[in-house]
C-alpha atoms as a PDB file:
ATOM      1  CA  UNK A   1      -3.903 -15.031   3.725  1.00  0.00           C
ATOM      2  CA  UNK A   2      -1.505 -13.089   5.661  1.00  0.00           C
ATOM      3  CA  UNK A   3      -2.270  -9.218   7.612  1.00  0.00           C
ATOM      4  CA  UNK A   4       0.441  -6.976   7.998  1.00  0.00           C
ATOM      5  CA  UNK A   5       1.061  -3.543   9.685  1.00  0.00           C
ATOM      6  CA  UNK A   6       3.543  -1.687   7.637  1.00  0.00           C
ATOM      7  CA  UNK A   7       4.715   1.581   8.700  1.00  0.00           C
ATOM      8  CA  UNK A   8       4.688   3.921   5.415  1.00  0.00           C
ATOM      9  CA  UNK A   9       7.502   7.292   5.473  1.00  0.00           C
ATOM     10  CA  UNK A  10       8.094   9.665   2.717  1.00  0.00           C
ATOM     11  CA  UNK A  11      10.313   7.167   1.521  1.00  0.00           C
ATOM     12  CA  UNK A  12       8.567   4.708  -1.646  1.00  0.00           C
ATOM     13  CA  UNK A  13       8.090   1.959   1.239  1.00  0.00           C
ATOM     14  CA  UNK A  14       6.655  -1.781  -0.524  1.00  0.00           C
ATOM     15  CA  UNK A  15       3.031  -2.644   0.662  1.00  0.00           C
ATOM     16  CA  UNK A  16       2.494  -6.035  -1.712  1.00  0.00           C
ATOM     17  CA  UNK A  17       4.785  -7.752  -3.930  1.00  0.00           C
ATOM     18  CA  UNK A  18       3.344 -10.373  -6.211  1.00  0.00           C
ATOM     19  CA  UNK A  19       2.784 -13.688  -5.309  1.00  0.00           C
ATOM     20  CA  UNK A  20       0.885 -16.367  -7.237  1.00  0.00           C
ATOM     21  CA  UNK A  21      -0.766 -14.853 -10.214  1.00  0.00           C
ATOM     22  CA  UNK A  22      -3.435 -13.209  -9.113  1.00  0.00           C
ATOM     23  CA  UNK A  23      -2.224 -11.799  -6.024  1.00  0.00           C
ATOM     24  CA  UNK A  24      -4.983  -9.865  -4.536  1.00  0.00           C
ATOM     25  CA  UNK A  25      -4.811  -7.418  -1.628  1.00  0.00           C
ATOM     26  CA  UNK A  26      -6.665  -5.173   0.873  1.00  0.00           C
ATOM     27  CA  UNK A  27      -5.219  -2.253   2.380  1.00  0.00           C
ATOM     28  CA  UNK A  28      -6.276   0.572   4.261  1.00  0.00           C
ATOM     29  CA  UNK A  29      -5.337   3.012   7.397  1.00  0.00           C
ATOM     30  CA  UNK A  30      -7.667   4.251  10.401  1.00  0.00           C
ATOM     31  CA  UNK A  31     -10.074   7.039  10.488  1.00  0.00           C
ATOM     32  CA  UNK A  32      -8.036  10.085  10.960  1.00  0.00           C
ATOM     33  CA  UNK A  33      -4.741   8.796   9.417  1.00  0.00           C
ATOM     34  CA  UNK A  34      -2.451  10.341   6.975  1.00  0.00           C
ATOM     35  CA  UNK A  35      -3.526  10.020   3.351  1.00  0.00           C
ATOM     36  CA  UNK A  36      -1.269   7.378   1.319  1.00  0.00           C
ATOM     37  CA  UNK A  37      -0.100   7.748  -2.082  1.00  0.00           C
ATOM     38  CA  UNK A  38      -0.101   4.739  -4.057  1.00  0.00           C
ATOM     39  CA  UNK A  39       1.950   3.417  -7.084  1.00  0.00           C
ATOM     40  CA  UNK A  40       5.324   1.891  -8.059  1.00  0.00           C
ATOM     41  CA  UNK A  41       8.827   1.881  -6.815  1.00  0.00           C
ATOM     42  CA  UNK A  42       9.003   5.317  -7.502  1.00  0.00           C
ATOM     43  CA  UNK A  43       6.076   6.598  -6.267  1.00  0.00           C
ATOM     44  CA  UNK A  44       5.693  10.121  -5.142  1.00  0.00           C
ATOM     45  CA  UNK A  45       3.089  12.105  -3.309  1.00  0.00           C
ATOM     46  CA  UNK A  46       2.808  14.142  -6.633  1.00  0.00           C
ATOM     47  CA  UNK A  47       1.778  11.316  -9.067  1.00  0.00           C
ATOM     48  CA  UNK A  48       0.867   8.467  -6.380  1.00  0.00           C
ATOM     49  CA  UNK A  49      -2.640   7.632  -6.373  1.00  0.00           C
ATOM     50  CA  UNK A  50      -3.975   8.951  -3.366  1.00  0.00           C
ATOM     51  CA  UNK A  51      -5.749   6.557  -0.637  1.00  0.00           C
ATOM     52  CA  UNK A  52      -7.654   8.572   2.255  1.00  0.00           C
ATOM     53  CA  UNK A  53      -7.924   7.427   5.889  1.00  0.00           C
ATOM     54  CA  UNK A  54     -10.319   4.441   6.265  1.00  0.00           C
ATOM     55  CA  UNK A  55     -11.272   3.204   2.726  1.00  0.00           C
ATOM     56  CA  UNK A  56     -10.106   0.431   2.242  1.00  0.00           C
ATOM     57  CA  UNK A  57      -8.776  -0.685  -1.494  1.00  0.00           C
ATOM     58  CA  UNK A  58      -8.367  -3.909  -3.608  1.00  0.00           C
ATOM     59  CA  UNK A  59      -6.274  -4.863  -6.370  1.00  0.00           C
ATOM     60  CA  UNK A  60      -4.846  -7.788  -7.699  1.00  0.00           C
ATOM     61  CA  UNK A  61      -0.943  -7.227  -8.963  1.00  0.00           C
ATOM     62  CA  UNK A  62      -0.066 -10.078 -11.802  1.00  0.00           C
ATOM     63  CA  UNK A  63       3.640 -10.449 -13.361  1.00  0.00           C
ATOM     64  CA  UNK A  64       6.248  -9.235 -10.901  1.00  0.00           C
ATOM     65  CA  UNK A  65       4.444  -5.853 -10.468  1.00  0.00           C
ATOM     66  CA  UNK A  66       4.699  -4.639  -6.855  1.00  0.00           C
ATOM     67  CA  UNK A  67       2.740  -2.061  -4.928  1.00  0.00           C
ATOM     68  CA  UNK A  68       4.258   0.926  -2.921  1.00  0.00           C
ATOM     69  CA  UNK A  69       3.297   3.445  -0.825  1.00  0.00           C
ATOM     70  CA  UNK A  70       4.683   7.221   0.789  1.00  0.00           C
ATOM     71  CA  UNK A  71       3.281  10.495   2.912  1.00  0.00           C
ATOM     72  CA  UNK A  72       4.066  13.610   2.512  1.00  0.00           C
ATOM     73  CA  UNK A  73       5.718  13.843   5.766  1.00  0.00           C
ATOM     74  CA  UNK A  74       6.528  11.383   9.234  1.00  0.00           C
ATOM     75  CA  UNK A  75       4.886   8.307   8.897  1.00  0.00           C
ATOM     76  CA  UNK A  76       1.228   6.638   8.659  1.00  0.00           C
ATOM     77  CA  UNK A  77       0.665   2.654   9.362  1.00  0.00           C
ATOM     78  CA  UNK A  78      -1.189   0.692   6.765  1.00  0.00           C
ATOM     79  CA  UNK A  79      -3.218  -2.604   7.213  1.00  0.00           C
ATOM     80  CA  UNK A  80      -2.195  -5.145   4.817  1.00  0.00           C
ATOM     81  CA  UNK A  81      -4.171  -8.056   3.637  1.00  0.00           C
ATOM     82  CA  UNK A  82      -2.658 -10.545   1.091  1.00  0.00           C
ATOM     83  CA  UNK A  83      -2.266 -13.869  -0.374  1.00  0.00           C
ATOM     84  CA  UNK A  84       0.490 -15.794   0.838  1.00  0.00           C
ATOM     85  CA  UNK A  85       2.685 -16.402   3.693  1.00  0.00           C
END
């Protein structure tokens, strides 16, 4: 397993990319933190799926697919849990 701190901007920044099928993951931010919108390259804070301050999420990505994230505005600092090194 490796953690991560990734800082997120209103930019589509990557979160997880796929690793060994499955690739599962943990994320979440801190109580008080900036919601994060969820999705693909192209994600938006329109049509991202939208994670709130401390709740964490799992997934598994299979194939290639990669998860992003992006704010609405500055920047917010996600956890990251994941497979691989």
């Amino acid at each position: 397993m490796k953690a991560e701190r990734i800082t997120v901007t209103t930019s589509a920044t990557k979160l997880v990319t796929k690793g060994n099928d499955p690739s599962p993951w943990i994320i979440r931010t801190d109580a008080g933190a900036a919601d994060v919108f969820l999705g693909g390259a192209d994600v938006t804070a329109a049509d991202g799926y939208r994670m709130t301050p401390d709740r964490p999420l799992s997934g598994e990505l299979f194939g290639g697919e990669e998860l992003y994230g992006t704010v609405t505005a500055g920047t917010q600092v996600v956890q990251v849990l994941r497979r691989g090194g």
